[in-house]
PDB file of N, CA and C in Angstrom:
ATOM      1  N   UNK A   1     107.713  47.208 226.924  1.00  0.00           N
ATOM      2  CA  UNK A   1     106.875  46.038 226.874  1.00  0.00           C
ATOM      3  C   UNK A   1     105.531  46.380 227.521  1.00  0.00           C
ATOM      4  N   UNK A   2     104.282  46.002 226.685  1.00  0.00           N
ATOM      5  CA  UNK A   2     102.926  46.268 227.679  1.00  0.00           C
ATOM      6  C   UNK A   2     102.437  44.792 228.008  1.00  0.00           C
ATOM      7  N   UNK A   3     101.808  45.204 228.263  1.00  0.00           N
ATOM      8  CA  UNK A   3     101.470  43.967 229.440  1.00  0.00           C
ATOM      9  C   UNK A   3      99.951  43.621 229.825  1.00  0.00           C
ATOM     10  N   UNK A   4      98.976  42.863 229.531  1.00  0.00           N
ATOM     11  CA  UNK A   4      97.745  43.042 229.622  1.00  0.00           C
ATOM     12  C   UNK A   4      97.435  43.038 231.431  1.00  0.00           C
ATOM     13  N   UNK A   5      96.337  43.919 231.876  1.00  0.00           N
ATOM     14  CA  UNK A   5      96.437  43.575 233.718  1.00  0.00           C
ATOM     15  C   UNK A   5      95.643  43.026 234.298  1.00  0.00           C
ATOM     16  N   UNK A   6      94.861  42.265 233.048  1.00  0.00           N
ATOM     17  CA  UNK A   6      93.910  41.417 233.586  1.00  0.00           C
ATOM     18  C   UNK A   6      94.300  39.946 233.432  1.00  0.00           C
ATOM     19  N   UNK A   7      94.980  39.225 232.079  1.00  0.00           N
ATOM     20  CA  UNK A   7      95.862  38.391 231.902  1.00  0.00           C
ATOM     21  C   UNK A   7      97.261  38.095 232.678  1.00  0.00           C
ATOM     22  N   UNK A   8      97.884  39.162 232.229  1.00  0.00           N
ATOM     23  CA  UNK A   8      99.562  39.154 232.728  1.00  0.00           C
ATOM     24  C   UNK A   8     100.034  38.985 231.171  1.00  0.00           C
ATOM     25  N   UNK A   9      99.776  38.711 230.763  1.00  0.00           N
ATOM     26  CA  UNK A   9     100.796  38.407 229.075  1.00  0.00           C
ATOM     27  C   UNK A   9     100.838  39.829 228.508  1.00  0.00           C
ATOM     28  N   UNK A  10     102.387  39.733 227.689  1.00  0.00           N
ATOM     29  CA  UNK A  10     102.766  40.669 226.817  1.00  0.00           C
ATOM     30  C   UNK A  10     101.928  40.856 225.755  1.00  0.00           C
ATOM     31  N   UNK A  11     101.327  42.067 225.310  1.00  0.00           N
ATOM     32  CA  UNK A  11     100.740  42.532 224.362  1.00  0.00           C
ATOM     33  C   UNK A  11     101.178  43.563 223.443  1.00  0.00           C
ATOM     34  N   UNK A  12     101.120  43.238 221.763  1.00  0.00           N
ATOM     35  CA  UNK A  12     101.714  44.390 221.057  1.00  0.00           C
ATOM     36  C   UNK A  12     100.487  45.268 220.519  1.00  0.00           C
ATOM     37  N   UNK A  13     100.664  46.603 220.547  1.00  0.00           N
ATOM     38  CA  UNK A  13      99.824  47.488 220.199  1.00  0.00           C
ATOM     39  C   UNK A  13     100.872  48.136 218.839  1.00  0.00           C
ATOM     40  N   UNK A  14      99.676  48.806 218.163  1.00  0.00           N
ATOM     41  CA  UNK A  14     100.400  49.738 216.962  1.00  0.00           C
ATOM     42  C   UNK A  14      99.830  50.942 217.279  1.00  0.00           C
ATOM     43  N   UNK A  15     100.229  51.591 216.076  1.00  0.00           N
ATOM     44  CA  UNK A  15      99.602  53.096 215.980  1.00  0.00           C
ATOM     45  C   UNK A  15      98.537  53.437 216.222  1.00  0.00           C
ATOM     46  N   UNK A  16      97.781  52.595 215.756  1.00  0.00           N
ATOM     47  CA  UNK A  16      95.473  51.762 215.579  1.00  0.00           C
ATOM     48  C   UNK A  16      95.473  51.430 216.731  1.00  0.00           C
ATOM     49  N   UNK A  17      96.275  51.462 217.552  1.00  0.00           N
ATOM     50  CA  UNK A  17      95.331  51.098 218.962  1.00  0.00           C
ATOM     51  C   UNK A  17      93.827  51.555 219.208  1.00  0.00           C
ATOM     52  N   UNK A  18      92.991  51.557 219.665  1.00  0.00           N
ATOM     53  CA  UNK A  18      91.216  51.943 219.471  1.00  0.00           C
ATOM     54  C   UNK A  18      90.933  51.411 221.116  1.00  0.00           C
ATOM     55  N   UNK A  19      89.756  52.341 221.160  1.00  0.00           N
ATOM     56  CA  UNK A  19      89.480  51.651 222.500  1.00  0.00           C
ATOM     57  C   UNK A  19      88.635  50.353 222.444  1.00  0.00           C
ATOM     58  N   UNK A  20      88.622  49.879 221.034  1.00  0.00           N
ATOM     59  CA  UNK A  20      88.127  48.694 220.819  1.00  0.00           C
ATOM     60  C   UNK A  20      89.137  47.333 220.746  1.00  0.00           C
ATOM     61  N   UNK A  21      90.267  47.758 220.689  1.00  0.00           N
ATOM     62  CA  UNK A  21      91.065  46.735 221.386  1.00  0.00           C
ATOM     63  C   UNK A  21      90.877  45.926 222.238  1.00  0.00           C
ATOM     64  N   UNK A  22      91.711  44.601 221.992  1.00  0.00           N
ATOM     65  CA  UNK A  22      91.249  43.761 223.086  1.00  0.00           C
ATOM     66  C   UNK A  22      92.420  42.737 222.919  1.00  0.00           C
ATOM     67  N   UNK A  23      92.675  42.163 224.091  1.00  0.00           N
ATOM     68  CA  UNK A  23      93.782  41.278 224.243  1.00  0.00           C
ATOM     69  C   UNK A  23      93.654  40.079 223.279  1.00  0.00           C
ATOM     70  N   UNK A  24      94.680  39.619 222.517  1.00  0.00           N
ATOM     71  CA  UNK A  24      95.092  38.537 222.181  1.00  0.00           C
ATOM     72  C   UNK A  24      94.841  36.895 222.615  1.00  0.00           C
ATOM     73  N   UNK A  25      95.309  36.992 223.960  1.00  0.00           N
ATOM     74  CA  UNK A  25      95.539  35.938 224.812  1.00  0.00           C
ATOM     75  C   UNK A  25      93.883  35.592 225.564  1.00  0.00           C
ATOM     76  N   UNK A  26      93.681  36.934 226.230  1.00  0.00           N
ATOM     77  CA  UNK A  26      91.987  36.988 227.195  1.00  0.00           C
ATOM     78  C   UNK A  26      91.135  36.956 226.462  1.00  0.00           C
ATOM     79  N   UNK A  27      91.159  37.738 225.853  1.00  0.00           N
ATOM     80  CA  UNK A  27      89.901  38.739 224.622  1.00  0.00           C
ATOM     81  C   UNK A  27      89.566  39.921 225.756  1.00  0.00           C
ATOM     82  N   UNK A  28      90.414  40.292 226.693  1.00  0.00           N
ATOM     83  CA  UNK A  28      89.793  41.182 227.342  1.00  0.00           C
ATOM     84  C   UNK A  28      90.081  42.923 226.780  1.00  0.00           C
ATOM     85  N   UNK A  29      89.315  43.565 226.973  1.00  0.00           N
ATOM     86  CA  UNK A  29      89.645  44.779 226.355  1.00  0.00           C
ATOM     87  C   UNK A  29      91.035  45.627 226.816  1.00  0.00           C
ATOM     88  N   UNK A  30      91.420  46.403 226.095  1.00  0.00           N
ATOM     89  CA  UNK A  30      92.731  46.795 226.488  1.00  0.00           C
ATOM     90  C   UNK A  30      93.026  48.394 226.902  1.00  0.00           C
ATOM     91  N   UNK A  31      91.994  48.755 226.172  1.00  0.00           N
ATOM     92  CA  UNK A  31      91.627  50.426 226.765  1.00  0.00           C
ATOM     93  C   UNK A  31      91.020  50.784 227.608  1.00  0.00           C
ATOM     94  N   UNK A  32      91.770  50.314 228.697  1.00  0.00           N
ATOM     95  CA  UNK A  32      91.100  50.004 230.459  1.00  0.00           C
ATOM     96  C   UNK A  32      91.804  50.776 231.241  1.00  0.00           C
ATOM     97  N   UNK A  33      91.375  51.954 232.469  1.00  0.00           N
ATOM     98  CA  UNK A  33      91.680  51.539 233.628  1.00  0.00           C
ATOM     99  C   UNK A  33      92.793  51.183 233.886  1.00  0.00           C
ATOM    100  N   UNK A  34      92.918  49.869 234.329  1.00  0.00           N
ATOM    101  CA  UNK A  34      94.261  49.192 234.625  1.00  0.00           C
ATOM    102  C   UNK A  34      95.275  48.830 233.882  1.00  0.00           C
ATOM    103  N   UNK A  35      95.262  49.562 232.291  1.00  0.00           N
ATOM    104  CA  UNK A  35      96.484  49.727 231.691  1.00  0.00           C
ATOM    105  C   UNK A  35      97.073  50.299 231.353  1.00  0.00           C
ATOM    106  N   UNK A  36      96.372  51.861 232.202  1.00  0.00           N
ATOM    107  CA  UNK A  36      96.355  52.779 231.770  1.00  0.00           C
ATOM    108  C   UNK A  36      97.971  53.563 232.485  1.00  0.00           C
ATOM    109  N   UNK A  37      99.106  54.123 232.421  1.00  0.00           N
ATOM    110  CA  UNK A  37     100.020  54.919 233.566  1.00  0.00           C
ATOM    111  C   UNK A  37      99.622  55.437 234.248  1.00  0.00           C
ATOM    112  N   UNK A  38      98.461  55.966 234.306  1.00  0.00           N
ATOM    113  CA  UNK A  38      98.039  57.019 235.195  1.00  0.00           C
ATOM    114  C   UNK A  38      97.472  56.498 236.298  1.00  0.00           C
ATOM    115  N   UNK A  39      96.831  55.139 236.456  1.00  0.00           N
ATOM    116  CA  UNK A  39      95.850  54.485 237.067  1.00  0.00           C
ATOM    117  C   UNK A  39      96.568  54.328 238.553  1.00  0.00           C
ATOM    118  N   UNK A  40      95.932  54.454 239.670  1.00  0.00           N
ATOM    119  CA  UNK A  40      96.823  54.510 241.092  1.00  0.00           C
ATOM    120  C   UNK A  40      95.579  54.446 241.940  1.00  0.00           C
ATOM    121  N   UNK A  41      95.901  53.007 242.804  1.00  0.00           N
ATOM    122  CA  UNK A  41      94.889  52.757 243.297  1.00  0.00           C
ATOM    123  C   UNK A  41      94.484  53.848 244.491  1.00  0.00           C
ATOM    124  N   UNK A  42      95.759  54.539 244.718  1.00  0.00           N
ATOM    125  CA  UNK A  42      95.763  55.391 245.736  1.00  0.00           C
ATOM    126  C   UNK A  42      95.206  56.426 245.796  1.00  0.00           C
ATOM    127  N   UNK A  43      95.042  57.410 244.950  1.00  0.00           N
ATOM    128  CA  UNK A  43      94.648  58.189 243.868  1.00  0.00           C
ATOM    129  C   UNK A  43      93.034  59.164 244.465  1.00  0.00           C
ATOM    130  N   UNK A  44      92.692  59.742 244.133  1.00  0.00           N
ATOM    131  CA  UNK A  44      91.440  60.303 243.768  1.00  0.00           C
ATOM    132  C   UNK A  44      91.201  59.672 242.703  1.00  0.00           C
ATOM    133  N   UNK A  45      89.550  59.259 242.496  1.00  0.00           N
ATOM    134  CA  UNK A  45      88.799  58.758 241.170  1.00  0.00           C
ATOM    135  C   UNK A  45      90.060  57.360 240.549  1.00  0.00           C
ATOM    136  N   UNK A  46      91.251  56.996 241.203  1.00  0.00           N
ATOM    137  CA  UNK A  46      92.149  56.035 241.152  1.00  0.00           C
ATOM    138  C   UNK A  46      92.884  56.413 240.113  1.00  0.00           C
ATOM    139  N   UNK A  47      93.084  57.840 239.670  1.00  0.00           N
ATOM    140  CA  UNK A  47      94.073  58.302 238.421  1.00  0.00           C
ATOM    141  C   UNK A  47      94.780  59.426 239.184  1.00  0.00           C
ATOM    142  N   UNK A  48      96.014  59.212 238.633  1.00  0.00           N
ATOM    143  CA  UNK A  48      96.757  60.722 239.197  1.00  0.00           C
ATOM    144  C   UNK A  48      96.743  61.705 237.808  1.00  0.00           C
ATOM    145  N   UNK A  49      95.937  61.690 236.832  1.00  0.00           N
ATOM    146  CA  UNK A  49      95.760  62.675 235.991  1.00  0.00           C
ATOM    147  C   UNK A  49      94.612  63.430 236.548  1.00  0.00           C
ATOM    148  N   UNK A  50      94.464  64.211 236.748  1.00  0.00           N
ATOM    149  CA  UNK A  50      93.318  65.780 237.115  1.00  0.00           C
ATOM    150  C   UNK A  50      92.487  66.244 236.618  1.00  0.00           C
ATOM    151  N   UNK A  51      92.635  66.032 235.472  1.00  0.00           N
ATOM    152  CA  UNK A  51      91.371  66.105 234.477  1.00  0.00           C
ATOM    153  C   UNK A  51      90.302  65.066 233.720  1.00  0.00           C
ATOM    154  N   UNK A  52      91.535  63.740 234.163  1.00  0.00           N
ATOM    155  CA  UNK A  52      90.194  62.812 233.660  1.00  0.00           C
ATOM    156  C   UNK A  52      88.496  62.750 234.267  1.00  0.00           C
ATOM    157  N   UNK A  53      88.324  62.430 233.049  1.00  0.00           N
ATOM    158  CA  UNK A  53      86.834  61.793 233.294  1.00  0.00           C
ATOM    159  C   UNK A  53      86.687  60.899 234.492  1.00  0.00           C
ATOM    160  N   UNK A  54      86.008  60.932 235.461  1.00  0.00           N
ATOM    161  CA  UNK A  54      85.699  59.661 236.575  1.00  0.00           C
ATOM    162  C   UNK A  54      85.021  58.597 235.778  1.00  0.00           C
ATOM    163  N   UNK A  55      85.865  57.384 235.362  1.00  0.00           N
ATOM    164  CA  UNK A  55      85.441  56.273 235.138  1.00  0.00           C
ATOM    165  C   UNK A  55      84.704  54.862 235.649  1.00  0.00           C
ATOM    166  N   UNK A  56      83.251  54.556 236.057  1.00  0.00           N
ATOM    167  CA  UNK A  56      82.291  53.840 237.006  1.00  0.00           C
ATOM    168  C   UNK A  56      83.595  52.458 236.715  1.00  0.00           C
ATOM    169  N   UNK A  57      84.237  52.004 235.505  1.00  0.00           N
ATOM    170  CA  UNK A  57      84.237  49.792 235.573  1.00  0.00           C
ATOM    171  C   UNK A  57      85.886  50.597 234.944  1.00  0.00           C
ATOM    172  N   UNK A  58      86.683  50.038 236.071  1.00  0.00           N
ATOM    173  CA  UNK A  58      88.147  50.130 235.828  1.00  0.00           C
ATOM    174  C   UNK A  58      88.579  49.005 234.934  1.00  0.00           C
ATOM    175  N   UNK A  59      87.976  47.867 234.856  1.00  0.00           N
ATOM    176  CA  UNK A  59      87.978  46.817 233.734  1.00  0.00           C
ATOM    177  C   UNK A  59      87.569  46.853 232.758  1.00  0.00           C
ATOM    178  N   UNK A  60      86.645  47.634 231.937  1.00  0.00           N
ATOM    179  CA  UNK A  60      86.105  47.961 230.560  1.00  0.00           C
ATOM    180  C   UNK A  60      86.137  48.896 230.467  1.00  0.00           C
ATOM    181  N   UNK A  61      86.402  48.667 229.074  1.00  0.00           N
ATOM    182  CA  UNK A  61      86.919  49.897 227.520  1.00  0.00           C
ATOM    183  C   UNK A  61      85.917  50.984 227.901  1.00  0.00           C
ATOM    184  N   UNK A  62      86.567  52.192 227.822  1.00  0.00           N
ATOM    185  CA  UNK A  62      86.538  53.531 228.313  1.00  0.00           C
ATOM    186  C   UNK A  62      86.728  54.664 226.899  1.00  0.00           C
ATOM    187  N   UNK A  63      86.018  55.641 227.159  1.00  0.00           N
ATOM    188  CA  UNK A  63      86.418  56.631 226.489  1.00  0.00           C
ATOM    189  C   UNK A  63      87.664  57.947 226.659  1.00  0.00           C
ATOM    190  N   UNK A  64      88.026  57.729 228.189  1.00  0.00           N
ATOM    191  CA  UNK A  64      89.041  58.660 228.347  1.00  0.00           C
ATOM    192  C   UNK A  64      90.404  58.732 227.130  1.00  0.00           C
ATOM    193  N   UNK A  65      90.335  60.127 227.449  1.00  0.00           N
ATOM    194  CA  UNK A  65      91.587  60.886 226.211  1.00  0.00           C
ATOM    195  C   UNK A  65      92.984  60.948 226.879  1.00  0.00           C
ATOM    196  N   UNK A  66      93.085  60.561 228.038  1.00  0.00           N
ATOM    197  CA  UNK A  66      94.195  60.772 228.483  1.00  0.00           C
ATOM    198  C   UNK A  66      94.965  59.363 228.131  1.00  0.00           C
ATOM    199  N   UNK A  67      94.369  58.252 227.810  1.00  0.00           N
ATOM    200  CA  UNK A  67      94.521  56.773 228.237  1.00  0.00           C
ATOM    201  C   UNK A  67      95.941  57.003 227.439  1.00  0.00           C
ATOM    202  N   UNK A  68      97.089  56.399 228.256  1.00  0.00           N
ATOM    203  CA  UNK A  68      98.543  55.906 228.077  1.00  0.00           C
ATOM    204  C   UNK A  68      98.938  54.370 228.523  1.00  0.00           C
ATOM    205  N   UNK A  69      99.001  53.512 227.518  1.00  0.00           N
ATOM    206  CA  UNK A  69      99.132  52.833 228.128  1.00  0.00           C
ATOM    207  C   UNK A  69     100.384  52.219 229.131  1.00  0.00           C
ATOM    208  N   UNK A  70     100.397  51.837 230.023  1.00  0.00           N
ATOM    209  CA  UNK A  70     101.156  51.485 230.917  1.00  0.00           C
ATOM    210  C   UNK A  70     102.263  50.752 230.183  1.00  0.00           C
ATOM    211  N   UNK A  71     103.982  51.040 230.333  1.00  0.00           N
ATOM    212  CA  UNK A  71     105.044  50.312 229.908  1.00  0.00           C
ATOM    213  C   UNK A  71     105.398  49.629 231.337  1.00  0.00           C
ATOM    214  N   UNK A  72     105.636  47.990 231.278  1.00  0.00           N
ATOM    215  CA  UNK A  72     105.993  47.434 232.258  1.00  0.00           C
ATOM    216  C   UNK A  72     107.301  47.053 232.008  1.00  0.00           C
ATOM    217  N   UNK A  73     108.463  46.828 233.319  1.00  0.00           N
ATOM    218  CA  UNK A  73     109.530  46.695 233.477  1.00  0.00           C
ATOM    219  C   UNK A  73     110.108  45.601 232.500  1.00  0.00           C
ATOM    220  N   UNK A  74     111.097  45.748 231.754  1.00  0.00           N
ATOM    221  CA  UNK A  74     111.344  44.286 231.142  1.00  0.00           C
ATOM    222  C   UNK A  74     111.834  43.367 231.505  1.00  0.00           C
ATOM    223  N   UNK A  75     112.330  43.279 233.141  1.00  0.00           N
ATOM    224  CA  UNK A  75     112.119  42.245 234.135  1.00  0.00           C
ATOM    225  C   UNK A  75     111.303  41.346 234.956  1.00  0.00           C
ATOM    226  N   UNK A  76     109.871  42.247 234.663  1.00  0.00           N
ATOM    227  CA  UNK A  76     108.506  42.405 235.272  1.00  0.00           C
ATOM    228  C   UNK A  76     107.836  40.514 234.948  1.00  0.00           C
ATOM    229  N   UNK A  77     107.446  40.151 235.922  1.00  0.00           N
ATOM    230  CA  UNK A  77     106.693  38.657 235.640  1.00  0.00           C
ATOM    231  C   UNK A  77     105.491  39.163 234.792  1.00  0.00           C
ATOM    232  N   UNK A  78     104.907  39.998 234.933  1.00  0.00           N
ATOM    233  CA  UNK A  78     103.684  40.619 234.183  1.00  0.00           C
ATOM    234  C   UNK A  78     102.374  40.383 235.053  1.00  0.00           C
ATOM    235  N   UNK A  79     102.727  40.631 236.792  1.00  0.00           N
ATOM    236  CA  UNK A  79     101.860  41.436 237.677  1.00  0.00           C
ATOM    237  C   UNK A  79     102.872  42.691 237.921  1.00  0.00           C
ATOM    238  N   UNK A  80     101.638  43.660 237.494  1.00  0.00           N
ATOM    239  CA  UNK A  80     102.079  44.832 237.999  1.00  0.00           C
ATOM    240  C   UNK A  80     101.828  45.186 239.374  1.00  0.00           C
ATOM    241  N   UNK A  81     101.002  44.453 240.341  1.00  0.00           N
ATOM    242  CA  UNK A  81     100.979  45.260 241.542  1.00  0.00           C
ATOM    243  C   UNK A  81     102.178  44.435 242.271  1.00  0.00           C
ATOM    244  N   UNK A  82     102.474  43.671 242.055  1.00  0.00           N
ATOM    245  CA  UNK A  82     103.540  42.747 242.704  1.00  0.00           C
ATOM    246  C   UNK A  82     104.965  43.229 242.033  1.00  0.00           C
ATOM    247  N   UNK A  83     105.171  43.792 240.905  1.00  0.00           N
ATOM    248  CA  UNK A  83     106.177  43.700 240.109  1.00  0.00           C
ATOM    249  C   UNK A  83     106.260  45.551 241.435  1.00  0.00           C
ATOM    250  N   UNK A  84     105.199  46.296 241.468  1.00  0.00           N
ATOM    251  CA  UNK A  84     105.814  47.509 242.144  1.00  0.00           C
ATOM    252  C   UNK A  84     105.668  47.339 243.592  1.00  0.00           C
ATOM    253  N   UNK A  85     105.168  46.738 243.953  1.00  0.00           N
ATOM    254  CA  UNK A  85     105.694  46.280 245.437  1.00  0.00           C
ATOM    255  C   UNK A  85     106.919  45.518 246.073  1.00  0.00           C
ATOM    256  N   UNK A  86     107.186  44.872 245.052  1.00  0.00           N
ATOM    257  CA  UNK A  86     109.441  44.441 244.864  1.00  0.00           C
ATOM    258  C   UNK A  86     109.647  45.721 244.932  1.00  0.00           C
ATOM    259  N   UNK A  87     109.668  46.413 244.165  1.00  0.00           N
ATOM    260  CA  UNK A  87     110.105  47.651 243.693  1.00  0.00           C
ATOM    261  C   UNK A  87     109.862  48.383 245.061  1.00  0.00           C
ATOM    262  N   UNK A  88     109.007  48.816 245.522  1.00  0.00           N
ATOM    263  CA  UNK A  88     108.865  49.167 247.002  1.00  0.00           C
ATOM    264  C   UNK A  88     109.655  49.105 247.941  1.00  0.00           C
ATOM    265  N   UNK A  89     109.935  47.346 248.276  1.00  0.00           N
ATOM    266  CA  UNK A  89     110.039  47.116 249.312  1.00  0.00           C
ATOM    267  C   UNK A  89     112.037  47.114 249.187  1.00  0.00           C
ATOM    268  N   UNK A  90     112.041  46.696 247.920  1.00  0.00           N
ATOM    269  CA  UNK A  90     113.418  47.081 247.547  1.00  0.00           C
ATOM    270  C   UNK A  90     114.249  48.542 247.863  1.00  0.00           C
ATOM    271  N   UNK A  91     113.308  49.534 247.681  1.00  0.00           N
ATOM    272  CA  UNK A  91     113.573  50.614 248.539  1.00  0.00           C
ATOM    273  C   UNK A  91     114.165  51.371 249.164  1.00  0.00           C
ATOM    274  N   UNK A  92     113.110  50.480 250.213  1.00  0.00           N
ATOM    275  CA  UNK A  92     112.894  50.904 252.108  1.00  0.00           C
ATOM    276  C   UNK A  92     114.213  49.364 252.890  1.00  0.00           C
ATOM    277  N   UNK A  93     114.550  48.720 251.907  1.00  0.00           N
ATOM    278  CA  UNK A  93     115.675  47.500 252.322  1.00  0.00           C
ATOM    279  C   UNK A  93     117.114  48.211 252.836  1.00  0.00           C
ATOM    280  N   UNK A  94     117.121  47.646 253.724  1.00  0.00           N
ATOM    281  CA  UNK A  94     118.228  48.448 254.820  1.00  0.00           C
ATOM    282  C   UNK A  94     119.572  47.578 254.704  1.00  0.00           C
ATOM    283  N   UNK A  95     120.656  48.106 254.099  1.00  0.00           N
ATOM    284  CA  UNK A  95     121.785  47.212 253.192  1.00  0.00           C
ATOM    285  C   UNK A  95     122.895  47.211 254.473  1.00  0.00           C
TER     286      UNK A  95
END
């Protein structure tokens, strides 16, 4: 399931995905940054891929070649920073 990360709603992509995509629900673009797997706020340049391009607007459509988009949990409310911080804290939970 993808997941838009500026909305939260489920989004279907095809084969034609383009970096001219754009959400359904927002109209926000979808070849972003923040939908990307690689994207980590933690990160150098906020990607754990090594070769990307340093991207200036983590919110608009980008030219990077690496772009994957992010599969979210199919339990997931559709925040991802909250959906991996459960996931986190679930963890480090001492049973």
């Amino acid at each position: 399931m993808k997941v838009c990360s500026l909305c939260g709603k489920e989004v279907e992509t095809d084969k034609y995905f383009s970096r001219k995509s754009s959400c359904p629900k927002c109209g926000g673009d979808l070849h972003i940054c923040l939908n990307c797997r690689f994207y980590s706020e933690s990160s150098h340049n906020k990607c754990i891929e090594t070769k990307a391009e340093f991207q200036r607007s983590r919110e608009k459509a980008n030219f990077c070649d690496y772009f994957v988009f992010r599969e979210a949990s199919s339990g997931s409310s559709g925040n991802v920073k909250e959906d991996a911080k459960k996931r986190l804290e679930d963890l480090f939970r001492k049973n």
